[in-house]
Protein backbone atom coordinates (compact mmCIF):
# COMPACT_ATOMS: atom_id res chain seq x y z
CA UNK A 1 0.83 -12.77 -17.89
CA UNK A 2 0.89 -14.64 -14.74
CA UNK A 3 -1.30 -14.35 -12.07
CA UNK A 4 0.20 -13.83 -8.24
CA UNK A 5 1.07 -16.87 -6.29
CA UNK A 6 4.04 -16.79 -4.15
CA UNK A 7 5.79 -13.98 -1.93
CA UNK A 8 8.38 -13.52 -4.54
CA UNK A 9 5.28 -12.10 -6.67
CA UNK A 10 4.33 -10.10 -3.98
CA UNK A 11 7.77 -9.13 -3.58
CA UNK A 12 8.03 -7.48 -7.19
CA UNK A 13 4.71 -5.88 -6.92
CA UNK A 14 5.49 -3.82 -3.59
CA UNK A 15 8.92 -2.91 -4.65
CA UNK A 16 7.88 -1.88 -7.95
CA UNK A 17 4.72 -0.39 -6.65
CA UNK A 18 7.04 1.42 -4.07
CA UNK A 19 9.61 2.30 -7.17
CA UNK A 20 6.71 4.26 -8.08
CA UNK A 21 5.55 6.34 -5.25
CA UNK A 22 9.24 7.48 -4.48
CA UNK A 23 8.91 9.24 -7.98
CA UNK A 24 5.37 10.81 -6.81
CA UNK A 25 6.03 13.80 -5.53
CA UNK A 26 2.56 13.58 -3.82
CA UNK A 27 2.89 10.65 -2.25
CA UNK A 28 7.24 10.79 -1.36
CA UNK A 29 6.65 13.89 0.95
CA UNK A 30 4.71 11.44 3.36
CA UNK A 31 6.96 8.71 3.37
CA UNK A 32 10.33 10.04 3.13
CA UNK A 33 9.54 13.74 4.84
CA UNK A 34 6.99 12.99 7.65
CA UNK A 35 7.20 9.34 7.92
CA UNK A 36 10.79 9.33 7.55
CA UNK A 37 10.66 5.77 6.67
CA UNK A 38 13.65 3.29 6.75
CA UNK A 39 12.27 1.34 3.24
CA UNK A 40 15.08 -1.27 3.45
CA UNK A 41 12.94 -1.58 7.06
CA UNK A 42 9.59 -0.72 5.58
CA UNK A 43 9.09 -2.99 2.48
CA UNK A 44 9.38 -6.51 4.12
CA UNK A 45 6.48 -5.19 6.70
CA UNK A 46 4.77 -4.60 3.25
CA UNK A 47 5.55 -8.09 1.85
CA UNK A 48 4.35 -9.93 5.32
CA UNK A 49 1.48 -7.69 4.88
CA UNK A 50 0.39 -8.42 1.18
CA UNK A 51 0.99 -11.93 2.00
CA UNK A 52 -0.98 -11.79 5.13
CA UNK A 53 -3.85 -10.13 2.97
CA UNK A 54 -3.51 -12.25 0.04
CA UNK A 55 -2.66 -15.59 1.34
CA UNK A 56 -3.82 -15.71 4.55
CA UNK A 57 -0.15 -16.09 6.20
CA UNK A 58 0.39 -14.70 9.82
CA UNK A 59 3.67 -12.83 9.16
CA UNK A 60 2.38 -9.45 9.48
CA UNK A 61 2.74 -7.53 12.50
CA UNK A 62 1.69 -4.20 12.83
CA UNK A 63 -1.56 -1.82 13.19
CA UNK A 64 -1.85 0.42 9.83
CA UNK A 65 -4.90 2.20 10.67
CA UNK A 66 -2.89 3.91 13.65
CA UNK A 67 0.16 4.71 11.53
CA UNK A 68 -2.36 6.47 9.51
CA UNK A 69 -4.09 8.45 11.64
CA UNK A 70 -1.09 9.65 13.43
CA UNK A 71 0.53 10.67 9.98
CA UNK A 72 -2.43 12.32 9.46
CA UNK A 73 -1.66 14.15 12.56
CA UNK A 74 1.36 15.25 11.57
CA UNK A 75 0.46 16.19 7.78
CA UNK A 76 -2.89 15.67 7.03
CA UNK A 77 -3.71 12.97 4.36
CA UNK A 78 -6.70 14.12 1.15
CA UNK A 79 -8.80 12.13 -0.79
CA UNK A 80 -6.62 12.99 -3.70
CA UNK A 81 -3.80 11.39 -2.16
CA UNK A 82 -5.75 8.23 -1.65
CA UNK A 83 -6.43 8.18 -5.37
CA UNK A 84 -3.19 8.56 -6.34
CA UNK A 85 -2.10 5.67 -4.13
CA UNK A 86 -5.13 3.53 -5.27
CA UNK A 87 -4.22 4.34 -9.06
CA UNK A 88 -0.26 3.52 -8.50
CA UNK A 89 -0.96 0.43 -7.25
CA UNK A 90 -3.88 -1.25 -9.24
CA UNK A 91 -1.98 -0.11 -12.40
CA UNK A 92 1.40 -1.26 -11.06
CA UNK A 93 -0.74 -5.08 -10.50
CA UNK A 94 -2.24 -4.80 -14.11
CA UNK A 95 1.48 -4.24 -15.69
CA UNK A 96 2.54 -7.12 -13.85
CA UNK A 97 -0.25 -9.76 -13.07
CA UNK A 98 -3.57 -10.99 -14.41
CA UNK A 99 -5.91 -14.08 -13.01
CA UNK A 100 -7.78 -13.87 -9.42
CA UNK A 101 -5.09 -12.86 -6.97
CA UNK A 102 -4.71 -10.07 -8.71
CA UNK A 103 -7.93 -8.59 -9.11
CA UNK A 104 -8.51 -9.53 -5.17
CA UNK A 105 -4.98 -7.55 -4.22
CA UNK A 106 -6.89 -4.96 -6.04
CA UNK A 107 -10.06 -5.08 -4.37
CA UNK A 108 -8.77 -5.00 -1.06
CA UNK A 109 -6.53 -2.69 -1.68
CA UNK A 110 -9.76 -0.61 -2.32
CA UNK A 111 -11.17 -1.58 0.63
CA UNK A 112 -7.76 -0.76 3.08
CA UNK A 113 -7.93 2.55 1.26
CA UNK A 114 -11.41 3.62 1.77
CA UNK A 115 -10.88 2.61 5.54
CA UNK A 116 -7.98 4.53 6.40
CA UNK A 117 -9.36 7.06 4.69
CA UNK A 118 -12.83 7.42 6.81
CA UNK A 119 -10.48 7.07 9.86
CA UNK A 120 -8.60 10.35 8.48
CA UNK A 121 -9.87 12.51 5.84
CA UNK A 122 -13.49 12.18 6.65
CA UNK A 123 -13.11 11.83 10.49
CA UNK A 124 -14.03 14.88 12.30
């Protein structure tokens, strides 16, 4: 297995990753029923923002911590739901990657994670 190195890596990981949580009923509800995201919109934001994470590139605009908290709003977000996302997407990277990049994507995906979720679950 290859390790990730190019946007067209990154690109396979978030749509498969994505694949994924639109079979999760857990996780669907906030993206297709509260969010009501546009994904054909939604998953190049994620690729600019993997790539912005991973490699440093300035494609990604956008604020995710505020998304978050006002989804939270709407329907409010639990730690299980965090774990579910967390365990989607580090076992979505192992099925498809292996080397550095991947066990950084991991790690801050971790880190993004455990942020959003003090800014939500554990704000009061």
């Amino acid at each position: 297995m290859k390790d990730i190195e190019s946007r067209d890596d990154i690109m396979l990981l978030v749509n498969t990753f994505y694949d994924k949580v639109q079979k999760t009923d857990e996780l669907n509800y906030f993206f297709n029923d509260i969010a009501q995201l546009d994904w054909e919109a939604h998953l190049p934001k994620m690729y600019d923002f993997w790539e912005t994470i991973l490699f440093h590139k300035s494609g990604y605009k956008g604020n995710p911590m505020v998304k978050h908290v006002n989804l939270h709003k709407i329907a409010p977000l639990k730690s299980a739901n965090f774990d579910t996302w967390l365990l989607l997407f580090k076992t979505t990277v192992d099925e498809l990657f292996e080397g550095e990049m991947a066990t950084k994507i991991k790690i801050r995906a971790i880190s993004i994670a455990t942020s959003i979720q003090l800014k939500t679950v554990y704000q009061k």
